[in-house]
C-alpha atoms as a PDB file:
ATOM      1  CA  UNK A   1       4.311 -10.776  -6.456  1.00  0.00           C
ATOM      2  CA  UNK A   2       4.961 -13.153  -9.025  1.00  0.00           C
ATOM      3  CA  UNK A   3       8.256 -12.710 -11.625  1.00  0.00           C
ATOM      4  CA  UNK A   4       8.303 -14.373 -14.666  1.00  0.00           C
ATOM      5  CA  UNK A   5      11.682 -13.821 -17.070  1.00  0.00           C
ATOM      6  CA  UNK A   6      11.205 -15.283 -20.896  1.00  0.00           C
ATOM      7  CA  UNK A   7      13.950 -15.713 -23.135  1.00  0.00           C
ATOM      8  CA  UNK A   8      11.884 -13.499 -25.757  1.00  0.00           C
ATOM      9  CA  UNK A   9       9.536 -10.406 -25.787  1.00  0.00           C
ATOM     10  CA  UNK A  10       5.888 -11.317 -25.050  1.00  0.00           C
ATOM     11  CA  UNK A  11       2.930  -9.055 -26.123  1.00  0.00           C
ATOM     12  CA  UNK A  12       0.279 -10.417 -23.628  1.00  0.00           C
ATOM     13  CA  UNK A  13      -0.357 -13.440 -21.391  1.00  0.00           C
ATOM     14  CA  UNK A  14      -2.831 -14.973 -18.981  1.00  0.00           C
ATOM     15  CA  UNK A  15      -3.200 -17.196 -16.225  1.00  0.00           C
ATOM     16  CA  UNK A  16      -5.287 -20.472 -16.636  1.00  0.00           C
ATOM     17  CA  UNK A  17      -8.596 -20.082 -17.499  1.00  0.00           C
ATOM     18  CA  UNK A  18      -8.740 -16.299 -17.804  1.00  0.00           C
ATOM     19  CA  UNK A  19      -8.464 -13.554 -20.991  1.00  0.00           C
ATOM     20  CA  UNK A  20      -5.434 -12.429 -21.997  1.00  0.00           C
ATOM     21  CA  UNK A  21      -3.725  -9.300 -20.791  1.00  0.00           C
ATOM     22  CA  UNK A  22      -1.614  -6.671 -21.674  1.00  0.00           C
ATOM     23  CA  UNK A  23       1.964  -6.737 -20.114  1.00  0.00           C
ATOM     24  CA  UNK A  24       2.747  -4.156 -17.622  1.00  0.00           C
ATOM     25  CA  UNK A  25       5.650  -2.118 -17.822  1.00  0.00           C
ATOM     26  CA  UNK A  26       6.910  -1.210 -14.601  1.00  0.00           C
ATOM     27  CA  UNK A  27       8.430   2.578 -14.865  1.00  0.00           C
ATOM     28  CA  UNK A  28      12.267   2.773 -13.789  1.00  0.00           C
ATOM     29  CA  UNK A  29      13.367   6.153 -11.171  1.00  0.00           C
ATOM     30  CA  UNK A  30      15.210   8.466 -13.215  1.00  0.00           C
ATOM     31  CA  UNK A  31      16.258  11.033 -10.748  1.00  0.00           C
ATOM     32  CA  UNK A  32      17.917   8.243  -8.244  1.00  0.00           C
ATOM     33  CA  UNK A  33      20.921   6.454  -8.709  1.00  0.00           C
ATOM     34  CA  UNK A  34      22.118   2.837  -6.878  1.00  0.00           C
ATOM     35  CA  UNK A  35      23.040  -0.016  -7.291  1.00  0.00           C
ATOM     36  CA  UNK A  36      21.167  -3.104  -7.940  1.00  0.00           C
ATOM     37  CA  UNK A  37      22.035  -6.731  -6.317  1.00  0.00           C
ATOM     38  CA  UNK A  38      20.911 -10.241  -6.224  1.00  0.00           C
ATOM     39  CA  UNK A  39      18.109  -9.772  -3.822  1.00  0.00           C
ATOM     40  CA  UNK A  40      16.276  -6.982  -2.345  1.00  0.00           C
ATOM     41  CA  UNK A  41      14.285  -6.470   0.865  1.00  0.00           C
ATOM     42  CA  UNK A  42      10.833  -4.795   0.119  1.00  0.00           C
ATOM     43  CA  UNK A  43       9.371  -1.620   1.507  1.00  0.00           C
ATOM     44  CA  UNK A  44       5.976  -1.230   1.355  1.00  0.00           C
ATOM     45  CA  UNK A  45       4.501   2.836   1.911  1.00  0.00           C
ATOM     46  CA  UNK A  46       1.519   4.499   2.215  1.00  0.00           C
ATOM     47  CA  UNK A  47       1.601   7.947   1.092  1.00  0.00           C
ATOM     48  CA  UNK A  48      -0.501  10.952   1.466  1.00  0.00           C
ATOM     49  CA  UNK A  49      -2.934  11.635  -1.307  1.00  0.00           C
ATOM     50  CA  UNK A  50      -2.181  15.567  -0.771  1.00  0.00           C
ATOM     51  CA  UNK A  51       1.697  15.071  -1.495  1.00  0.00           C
ATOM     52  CA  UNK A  52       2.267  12.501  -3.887  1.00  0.00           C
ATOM     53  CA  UNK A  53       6.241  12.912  -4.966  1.00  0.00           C
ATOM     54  CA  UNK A  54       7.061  11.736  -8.885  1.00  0.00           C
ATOM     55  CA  UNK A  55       9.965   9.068  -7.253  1.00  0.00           C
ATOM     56  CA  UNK A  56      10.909   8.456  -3.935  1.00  0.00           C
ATOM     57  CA  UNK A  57      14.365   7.535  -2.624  1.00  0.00           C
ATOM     58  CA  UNK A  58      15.627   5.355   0.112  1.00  0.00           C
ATOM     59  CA  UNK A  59      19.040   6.379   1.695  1.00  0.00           C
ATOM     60  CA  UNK A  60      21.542   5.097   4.220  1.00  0.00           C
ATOM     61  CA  UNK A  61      24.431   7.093   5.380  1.00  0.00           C
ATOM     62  CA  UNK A  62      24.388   9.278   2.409  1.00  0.00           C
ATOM     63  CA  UNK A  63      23.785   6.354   0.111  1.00  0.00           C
ATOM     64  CA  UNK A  64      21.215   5.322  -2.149  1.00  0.00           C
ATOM     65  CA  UNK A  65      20.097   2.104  -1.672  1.00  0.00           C
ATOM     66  CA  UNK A  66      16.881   1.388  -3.845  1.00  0.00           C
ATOM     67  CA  UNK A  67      14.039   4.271  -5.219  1.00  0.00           C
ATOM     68  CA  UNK A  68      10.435   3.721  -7.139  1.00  0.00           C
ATOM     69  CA  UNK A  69       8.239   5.513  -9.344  1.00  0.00           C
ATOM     70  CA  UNK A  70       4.829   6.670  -7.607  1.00  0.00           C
ATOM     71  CA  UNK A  71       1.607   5.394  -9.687  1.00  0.00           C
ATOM     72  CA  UNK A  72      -0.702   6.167  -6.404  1.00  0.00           C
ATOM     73  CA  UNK A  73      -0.454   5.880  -2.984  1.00  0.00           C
ATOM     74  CA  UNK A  74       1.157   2.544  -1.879  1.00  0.00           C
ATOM     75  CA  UNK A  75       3.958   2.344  -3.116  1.00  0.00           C
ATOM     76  CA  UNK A  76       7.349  -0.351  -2.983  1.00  0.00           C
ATOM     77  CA  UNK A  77      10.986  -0.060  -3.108  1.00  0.00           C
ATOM     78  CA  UNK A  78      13.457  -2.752  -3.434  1.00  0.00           C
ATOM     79  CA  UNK A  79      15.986  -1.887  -0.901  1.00  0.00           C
ATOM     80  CA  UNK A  80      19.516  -3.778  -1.330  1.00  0.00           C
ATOM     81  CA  UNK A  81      20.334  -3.059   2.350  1.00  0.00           C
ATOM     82  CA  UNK A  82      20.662  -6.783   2.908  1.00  0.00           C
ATOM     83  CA  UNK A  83      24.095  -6.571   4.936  1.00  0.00           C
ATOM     84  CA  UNK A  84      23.476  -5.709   8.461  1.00  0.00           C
ATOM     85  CA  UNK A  85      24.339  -1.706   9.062  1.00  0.00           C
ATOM     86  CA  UNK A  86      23.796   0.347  11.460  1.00  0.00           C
ATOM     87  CA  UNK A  87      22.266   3.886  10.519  1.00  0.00           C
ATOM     88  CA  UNK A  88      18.489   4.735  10.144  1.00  0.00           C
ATOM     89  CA  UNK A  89      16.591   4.889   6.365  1.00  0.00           C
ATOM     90  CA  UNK A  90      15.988   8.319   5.360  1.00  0.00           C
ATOM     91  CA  UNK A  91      13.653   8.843   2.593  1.00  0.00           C
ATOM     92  CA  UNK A  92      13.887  11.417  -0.201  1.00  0.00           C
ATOM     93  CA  UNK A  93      10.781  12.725  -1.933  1.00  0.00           C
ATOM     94  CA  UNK A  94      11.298  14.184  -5.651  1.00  0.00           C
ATOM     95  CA  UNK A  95       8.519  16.613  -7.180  1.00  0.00           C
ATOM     96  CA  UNK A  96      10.182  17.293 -10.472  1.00  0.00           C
ATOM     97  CA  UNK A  97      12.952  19.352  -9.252  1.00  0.00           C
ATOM     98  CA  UNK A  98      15.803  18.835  -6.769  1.00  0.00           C
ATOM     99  CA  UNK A  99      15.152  22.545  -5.139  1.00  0.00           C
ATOM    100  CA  UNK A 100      11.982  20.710  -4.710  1.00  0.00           C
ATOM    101  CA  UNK A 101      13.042  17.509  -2.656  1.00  0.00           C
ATOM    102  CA  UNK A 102      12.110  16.890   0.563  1.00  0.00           C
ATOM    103  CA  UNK A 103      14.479  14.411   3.006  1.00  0.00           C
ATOM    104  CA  UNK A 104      12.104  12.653   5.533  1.00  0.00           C
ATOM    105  CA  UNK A 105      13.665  11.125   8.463  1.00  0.00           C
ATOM    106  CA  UNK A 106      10.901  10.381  11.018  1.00  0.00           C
ATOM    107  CA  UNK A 107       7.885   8.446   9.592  1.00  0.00           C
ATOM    108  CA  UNK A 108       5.302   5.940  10.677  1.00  0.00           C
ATOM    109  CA  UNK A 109       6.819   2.022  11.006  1.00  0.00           C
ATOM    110  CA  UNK A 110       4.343  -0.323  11.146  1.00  0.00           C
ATOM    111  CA  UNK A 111       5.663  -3.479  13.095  1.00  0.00           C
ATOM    112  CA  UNK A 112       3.439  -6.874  11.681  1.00  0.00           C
ATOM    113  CA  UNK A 113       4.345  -8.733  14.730  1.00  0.00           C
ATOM    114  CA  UNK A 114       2.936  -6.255  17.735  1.00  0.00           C
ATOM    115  CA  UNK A 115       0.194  -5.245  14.821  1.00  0.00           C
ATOM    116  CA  UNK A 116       1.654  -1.449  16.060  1.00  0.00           C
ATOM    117  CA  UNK A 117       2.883   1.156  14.516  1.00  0.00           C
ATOM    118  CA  UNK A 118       4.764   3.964  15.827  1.00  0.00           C
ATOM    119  CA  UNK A 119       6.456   7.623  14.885  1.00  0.00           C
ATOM    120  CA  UNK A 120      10.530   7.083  14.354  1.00  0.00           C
ATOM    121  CA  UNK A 121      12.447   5.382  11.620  1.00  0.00           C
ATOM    122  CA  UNK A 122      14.026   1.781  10.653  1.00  0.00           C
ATOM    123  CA  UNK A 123      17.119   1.133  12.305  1.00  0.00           C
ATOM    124  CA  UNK A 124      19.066  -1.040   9.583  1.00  0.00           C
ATOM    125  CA  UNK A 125      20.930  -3.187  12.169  1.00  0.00           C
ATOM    126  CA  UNK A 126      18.987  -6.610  11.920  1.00  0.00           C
ATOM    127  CA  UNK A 127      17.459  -6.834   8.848  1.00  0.00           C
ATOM    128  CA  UNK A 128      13.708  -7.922   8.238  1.00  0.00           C
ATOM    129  CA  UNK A 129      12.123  -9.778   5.557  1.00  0.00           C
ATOM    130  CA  UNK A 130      10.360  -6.520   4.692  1.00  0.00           C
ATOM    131  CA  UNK A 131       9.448  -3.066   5.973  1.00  0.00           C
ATOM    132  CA  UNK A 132       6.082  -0.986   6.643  1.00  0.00           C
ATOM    133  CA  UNK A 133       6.434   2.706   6.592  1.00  0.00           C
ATOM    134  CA  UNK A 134       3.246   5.461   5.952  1.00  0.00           C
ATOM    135  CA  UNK A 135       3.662   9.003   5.441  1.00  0.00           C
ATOM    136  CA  UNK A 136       0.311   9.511   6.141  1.00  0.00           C
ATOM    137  CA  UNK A 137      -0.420  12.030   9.516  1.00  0.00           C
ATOM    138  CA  UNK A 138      -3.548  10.956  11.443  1.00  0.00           C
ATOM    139  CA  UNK A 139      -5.904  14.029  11.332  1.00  0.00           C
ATOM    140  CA  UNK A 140      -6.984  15.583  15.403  1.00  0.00           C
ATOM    141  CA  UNK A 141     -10.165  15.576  14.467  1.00  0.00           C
ATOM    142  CA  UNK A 142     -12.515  14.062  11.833  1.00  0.00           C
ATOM    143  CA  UNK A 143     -14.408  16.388   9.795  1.00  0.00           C
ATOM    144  CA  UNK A 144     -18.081  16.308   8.947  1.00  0.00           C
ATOM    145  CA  UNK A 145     -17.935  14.424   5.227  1.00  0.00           C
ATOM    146  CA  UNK A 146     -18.672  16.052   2.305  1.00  0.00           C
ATOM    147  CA  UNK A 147     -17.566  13.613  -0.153  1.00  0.00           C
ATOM    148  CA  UNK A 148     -16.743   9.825  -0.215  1.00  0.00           C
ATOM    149  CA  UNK A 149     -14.271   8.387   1.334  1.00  0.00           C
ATOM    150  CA  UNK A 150     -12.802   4.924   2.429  1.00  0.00           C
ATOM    151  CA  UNK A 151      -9.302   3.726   3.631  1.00  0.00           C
ATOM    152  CA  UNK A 152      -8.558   1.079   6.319  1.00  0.00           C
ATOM    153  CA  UNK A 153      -5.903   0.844   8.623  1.00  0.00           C
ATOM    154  CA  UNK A 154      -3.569  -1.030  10.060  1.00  0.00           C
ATOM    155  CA  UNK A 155      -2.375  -1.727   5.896  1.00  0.00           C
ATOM    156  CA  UNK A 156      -0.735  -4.185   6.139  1.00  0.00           C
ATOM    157  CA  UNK A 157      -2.271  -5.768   8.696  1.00  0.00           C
ATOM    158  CA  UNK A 158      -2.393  -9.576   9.920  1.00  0.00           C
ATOM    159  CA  UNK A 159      -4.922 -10.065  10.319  1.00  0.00           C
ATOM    160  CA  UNK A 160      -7.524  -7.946  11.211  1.00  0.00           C
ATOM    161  CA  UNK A 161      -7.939  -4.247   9.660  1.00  0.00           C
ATOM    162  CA  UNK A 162     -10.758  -1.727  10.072  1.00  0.00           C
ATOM    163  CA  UNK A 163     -11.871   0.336   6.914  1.00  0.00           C
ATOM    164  CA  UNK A 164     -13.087   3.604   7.632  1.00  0.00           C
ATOM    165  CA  UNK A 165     -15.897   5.282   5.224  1.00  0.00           C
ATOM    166  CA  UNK A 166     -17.655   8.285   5.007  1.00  0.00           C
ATOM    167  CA  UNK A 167     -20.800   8.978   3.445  1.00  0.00           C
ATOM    168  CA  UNK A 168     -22.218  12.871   1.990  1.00  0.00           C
ATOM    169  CA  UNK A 169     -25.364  11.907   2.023  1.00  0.00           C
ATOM    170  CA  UNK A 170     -27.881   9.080   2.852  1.00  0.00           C
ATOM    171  CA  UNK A 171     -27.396   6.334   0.384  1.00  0.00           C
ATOM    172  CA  UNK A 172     -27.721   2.623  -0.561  1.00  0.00           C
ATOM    173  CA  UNK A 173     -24.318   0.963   0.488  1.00  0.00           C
ATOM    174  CA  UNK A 174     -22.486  -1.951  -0.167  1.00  0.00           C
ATOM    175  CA  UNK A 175     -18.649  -2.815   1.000  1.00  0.00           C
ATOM    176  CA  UNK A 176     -17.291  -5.846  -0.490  1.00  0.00           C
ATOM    177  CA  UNK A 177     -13.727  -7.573  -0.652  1.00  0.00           C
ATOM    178  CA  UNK A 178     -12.144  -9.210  -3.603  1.00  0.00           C
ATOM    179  CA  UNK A 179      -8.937 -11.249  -4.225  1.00  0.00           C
ATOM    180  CA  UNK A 180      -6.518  -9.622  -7.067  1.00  0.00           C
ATOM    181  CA  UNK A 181      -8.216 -11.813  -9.058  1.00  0.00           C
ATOM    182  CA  UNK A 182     -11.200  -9.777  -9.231  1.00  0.00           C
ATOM    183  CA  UNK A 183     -12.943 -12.822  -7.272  1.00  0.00           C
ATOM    184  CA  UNK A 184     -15.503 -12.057  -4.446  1.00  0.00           C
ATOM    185  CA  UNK A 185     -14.046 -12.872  -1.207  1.00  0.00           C
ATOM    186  CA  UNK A 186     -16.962 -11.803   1.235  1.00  0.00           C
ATOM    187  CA  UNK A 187     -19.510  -8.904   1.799  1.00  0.00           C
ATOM    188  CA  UNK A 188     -19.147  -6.847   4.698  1.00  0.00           C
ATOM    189  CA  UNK A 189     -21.976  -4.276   4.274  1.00  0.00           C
ATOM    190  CA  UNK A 190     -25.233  -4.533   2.328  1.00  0.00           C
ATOM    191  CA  UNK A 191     -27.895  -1.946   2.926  1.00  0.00           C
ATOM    192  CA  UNK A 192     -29.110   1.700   3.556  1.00  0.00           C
ATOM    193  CA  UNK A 193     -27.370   3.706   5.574  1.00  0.00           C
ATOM    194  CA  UNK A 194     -27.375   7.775   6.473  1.00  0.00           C
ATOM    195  CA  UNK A 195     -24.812   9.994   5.986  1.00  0.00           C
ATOM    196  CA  UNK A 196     -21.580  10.002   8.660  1.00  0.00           C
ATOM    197  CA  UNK A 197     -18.630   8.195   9.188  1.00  0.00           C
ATOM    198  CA  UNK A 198     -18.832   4.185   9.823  1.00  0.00           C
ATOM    199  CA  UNK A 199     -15.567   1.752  10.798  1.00  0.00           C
ATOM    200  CA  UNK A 200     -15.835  -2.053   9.879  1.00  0.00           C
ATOM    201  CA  UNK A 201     -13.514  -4.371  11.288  1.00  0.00           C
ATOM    202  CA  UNK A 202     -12.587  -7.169   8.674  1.00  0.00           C
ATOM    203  CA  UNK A 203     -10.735 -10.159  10.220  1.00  0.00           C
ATOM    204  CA  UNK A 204      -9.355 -11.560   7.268  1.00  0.00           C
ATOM    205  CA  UNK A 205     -12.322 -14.503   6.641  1.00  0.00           C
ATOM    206  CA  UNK A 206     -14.151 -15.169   3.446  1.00  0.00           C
ATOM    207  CA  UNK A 207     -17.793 -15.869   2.953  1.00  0.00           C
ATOM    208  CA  UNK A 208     -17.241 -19.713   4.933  1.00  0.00           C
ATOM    209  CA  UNK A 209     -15.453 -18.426   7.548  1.00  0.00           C
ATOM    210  CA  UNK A 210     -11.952 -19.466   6.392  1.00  0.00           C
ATOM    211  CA  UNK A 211      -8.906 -17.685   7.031  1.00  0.00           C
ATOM    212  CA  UNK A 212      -7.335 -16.533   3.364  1.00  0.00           C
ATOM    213  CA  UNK A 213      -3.694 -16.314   1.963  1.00  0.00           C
ATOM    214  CA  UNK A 214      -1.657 -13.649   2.075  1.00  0.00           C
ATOM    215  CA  UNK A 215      -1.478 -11.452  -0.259  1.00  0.00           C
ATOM    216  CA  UNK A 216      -3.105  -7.922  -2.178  1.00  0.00           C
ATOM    217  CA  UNK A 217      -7.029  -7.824  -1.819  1.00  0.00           C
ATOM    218  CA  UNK A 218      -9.233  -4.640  -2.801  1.00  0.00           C
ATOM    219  CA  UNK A 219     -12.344  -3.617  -0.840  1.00  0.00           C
ATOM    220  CA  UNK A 220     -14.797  -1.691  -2.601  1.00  0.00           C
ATOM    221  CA  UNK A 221     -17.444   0.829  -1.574  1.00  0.00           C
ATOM    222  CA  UNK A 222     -20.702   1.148  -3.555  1.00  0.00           C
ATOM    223  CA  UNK A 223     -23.436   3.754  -3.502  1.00  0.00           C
ATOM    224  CA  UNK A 224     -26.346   4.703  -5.369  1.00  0.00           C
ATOM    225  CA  UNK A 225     -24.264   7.487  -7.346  1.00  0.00           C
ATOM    226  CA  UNK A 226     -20.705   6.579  -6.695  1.00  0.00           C
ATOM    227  CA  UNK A 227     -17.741   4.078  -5.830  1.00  0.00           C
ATOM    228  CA  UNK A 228     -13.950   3.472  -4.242  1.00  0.00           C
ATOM    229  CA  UNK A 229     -11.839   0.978  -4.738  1.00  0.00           C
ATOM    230  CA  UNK A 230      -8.711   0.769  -2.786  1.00  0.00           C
ATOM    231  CA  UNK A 231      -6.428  -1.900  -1.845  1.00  0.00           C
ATOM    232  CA  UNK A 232      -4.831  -3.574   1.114  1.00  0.00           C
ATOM    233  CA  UNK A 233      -1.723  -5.933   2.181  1.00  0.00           C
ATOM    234  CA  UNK A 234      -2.603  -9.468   4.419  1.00  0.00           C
ATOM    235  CA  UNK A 235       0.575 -10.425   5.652  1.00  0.00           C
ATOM    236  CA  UNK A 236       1.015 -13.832   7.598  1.00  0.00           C
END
């Protein structure tokens, strides 16, 4: 992520060689209070399409120490829990009402450097660069599909990640990645297949056969009738 402060208001902007664009506001949490330092560490989540929470909450010992508006289902808090502490992050989800919230203690913690990730919670005693949770449960069995789907997991990952599709019905496919510039990175299906579930492995290669940057990239699904866009973290 890139942070640019100006000295005055600016209506839009662009990057060289591209159309202007609209700034984006980024909404401020309402219904959590803390307080804000010099730096942050990030946490990046994955949440579960069937509970999405209006804010979420991150908490040590009682304290807040960093919460985020949810647009969709990744999602980022800047934690200021830069001091080393002992204690585990709790997370509090907020629906609209506090009767409503729901404290989460045990989630999944992705760990970049096994490329693991395991049921439990971050134990705030020597701090990371940055943190991987998802509050995503892995189903015990896969359905037949009835719609279409995509996601791709490990995300992050570093710096290979399968995507996972399902198609209703028999259809003309393509599944293609693209930088966060909207820029064609490479094409990892192109072609007819029938309905069912398929898993691609990407290893994080363009078109040449170069490793890429870190960073956000989307993948995006294609059929004759329909498409899904969804995006994923590269960390090196």
């Amino acid at each position: 992520m890139v942070v640019v402060w100006c000295e005055e208001d600016i209506v839009e902007f662009c990057w060289i060689d591209q159309d202007p664009r609209e700034s984006y506001i980024i909404e401020e949490p309402q219904s959590f209070s803390y307080e804000e330092e010099a730096d942050y560490i990030p946490i990046y989540m994955q949440l579960d399409p069937e509970d999405l929470p209006m804010e979420i909450g991150t908490f040590l010992d009682g304290e807040c120490k960093g919460a985020t508006v949810v647009q969709d289902t990744s999602a980022q808090i800047c934690a200021y829990i830069l001091e080393s502490q002992g204690g585990s992050l709790e997370f509090e989800f907020y629906y609209g009402g506090r009767a409503e919230n729901k404290v989460i203690r045990e989630y999944y913690v992705y760990d970049p450097e096994t490329s693991r990730t395991e049921k439990g919670s971050i134990q705030v005693e020597n701090n990371k660069d940055c943190y991987y949770v998802s509050f995503k449960d892995e189903p015990a069995s896969k359905p037949e599909p009835v719609k279409l789907e995509a996601s791709n997991y490990p995300n992050p990952f570093n710096p290979i990640t399968t995507i996972s599709y399902s198609l209703p019905d028999e259809s003309e496919v393509s599944l293609t990645i693209y930088n966060i510039k909207g820029q064609k990175v490479k094409e990892l299906i192109k072609g007819t297949q029938p309905a069912g579930s398929y898993n691609v492995s990407w290893d994080g290669k363009d078109e040449n056969g170069k490793d890429i940057t870190s960073g956000i990239y989307f993948y995006k699904l294609r059929t004759h009738n329909n498409e899904i866009t969804r995006k994923m973290l590269l960390l090196k």
